[in-house]
C-alpha atoms as a PDB file:
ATOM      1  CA  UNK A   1      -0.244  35.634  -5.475  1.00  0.00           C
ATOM      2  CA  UNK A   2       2.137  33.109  -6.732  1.00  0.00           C
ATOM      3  CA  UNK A   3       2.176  30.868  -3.845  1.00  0.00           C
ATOM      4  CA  UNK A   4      -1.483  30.789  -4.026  1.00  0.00           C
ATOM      5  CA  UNK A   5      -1.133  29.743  -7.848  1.00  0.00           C
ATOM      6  CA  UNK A   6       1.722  26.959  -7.204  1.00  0.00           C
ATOM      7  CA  UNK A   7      -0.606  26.110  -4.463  1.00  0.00           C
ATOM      8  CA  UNK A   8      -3.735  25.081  -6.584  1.00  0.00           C
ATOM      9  CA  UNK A   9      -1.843  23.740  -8.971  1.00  0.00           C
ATOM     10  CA  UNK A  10       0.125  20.847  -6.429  1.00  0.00           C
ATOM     11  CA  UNK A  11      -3.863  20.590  -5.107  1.00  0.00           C
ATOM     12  CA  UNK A  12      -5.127  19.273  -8.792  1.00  0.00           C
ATOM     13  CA  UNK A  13      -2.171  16.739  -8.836  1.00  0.00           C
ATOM     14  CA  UNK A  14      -2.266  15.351  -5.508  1.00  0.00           C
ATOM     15  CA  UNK A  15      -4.538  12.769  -5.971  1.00  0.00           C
ATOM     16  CA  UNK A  16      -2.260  11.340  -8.797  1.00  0.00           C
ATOM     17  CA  UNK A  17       0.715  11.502  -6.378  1.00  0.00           C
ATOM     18  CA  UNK A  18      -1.245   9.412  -3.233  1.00  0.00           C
ATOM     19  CA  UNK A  19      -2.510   7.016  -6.017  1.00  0.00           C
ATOM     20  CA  UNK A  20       0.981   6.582  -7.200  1.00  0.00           C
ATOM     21  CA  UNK A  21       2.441   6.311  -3.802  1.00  0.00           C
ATOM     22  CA  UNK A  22      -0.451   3.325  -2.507  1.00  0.00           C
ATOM     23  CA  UNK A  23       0.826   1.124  -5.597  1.00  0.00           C
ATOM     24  CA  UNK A  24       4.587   0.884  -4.939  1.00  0.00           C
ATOM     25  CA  UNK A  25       5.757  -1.682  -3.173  1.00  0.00           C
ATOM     26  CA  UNK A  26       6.752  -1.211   0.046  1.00  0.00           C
ATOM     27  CA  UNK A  27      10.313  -2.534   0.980  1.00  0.00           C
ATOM     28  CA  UNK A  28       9.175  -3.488   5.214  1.00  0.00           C
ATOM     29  CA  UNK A  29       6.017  -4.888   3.864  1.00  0.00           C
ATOM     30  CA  UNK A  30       6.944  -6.073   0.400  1.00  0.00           C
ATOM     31  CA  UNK A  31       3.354  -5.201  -0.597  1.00  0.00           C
ATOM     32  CA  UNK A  32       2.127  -1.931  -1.949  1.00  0.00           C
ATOM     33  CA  UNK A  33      -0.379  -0.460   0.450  1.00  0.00           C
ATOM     34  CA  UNK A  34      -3.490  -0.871  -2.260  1.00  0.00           C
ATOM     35  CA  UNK A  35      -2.763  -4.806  -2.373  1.00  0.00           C
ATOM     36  CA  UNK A  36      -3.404  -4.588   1.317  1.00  0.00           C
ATOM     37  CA  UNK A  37      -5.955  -2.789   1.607  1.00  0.00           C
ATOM     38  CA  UNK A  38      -8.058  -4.185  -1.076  1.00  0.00           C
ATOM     39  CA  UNK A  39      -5.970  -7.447  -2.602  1.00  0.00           C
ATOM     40  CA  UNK A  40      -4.944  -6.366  -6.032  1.00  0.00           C
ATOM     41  CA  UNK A  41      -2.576  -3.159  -7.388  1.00  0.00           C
ATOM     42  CA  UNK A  42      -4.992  -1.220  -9.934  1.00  0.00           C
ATOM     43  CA  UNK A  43      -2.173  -0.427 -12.719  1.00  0.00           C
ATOM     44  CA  UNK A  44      -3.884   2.935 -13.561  1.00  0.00           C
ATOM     45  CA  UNK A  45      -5.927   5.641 -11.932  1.00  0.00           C
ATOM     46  CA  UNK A  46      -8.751   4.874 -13.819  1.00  0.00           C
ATOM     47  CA  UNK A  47      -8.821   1.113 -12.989  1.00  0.00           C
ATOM     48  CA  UNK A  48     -10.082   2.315  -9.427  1.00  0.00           C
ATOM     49  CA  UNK A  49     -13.322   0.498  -8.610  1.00  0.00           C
ATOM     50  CA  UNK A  50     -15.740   1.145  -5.297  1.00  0.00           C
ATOM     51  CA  UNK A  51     -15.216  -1.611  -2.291  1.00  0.00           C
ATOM     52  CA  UNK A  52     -18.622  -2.440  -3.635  1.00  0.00           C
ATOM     53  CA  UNK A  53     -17.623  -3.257  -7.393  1.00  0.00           C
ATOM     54  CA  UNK A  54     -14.474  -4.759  -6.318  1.00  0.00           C
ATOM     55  CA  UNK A  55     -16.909  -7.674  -4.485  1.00  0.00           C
ATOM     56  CA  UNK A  56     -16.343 -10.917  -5.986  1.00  0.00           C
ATOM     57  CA  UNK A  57     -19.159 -13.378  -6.486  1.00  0.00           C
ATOM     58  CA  UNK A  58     -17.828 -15.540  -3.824  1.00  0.00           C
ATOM     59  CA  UNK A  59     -17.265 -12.736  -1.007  1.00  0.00           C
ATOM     60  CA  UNK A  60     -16.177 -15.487   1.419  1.00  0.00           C
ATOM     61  CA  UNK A  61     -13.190 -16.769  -0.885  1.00  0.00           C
ATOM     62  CA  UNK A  62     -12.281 -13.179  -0.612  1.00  0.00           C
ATOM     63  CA  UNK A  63     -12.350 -12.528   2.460  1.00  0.00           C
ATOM     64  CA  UNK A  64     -10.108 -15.393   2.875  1.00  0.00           C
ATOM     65  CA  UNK A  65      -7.683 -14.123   0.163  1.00  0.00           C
ATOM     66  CA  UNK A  66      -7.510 -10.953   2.112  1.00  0.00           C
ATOM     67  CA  UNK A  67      -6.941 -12.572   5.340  1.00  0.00           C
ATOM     68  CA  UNK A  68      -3.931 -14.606   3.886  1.00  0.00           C
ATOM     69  CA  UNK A  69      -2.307 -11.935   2.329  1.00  0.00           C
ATOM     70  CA  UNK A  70      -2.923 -10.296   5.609  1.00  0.00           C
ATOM     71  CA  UNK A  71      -0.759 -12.894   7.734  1.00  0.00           C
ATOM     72  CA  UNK A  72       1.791 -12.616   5.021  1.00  0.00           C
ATOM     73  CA  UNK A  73       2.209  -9.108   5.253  1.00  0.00           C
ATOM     74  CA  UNK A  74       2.657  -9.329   9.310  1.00  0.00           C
ATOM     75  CA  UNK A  75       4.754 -11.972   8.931  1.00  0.00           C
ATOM     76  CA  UNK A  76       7.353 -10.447   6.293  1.00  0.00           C
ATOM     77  CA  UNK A  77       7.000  -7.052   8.768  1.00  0.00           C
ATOM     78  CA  UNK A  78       8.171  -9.077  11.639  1.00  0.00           C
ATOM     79  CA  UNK A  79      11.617 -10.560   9.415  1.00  0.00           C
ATOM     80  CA  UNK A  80      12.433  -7.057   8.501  1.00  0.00           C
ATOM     81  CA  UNK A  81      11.831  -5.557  12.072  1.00  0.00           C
ATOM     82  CA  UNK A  82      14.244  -8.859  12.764  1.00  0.00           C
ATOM     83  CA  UNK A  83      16.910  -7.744  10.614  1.00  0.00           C
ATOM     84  CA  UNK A  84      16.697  -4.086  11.537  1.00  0.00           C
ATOM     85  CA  UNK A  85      17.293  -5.391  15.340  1.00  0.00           C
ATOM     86  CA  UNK A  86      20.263  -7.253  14.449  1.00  0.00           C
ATOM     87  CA  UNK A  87      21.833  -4.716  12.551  1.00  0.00           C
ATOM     88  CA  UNK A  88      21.230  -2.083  15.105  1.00  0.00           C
ATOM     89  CA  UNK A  89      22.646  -4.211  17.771  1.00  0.00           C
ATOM     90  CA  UNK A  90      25.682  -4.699  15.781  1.00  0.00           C
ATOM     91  CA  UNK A  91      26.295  -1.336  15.263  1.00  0.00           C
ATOM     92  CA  UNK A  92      26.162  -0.954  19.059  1.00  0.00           C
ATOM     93  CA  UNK A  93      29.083  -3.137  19.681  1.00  0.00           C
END
C-alpha cells in the first residue's frame, strides 16, 4: 500500500521533472534539449505554447533559425566527441 502511494505521488510530479530536465543545458550539446527542439528555453512550465502557437508570422525565417541552430548544435557535438577521443586515447598510452 505504500509503494502504491509513493508511486502516485512521483506520477503527479513527473511532468515537472522532464520539463525541468529539457531546459538545462546540455554540456555535449551546449543547448538545452527544448532550444533544439523548438528554438527558445520556456523559463516556466506555464510558458509552454503548442508547435502551432509557437509559429511566427514569418514561418520561413524560422525555419531558418531552427536550421542554424541545428548545424550549431552538430557542430559543437562533433568538438566534444573530438575531445572525448583525445582524452581517451591518452589515457590508453
Amino acid at each position: 500500500m505504500h509503494d502504491n502511494h509513493k508511486s502516485h505521488r512521483m506520477g503527479k510530479h513527473i511532468s515537472h521533472i522532464e520539463f525541468a530536465y529539457n531546459r538545462l543545458v546540455h554540456y555535449t550539446t551546449s543547448h538545452s534539449p527544448f532550444e533544439i527542439v523548438y528554438g527558445f528555453n520556456p523559463l516556466h512550465f506555464c510558458s509552454l505554447r503548442t508547435p502551432q502557437d509557437m509559429m511566427s508570422s514569418d514561418a520561413n525565417a524560422r525555419a531558418k533559425s531552427i536550421k542554424e541552430l541545428h548545424v550549431k548544435v552538430k557542430s559543437e557535438i562533433e568538438r566534444k566527441l573530438e575531445k572525448y577521443a583525445r582524452n581517451a586515447n591518452k589515457i590508453r598510452k
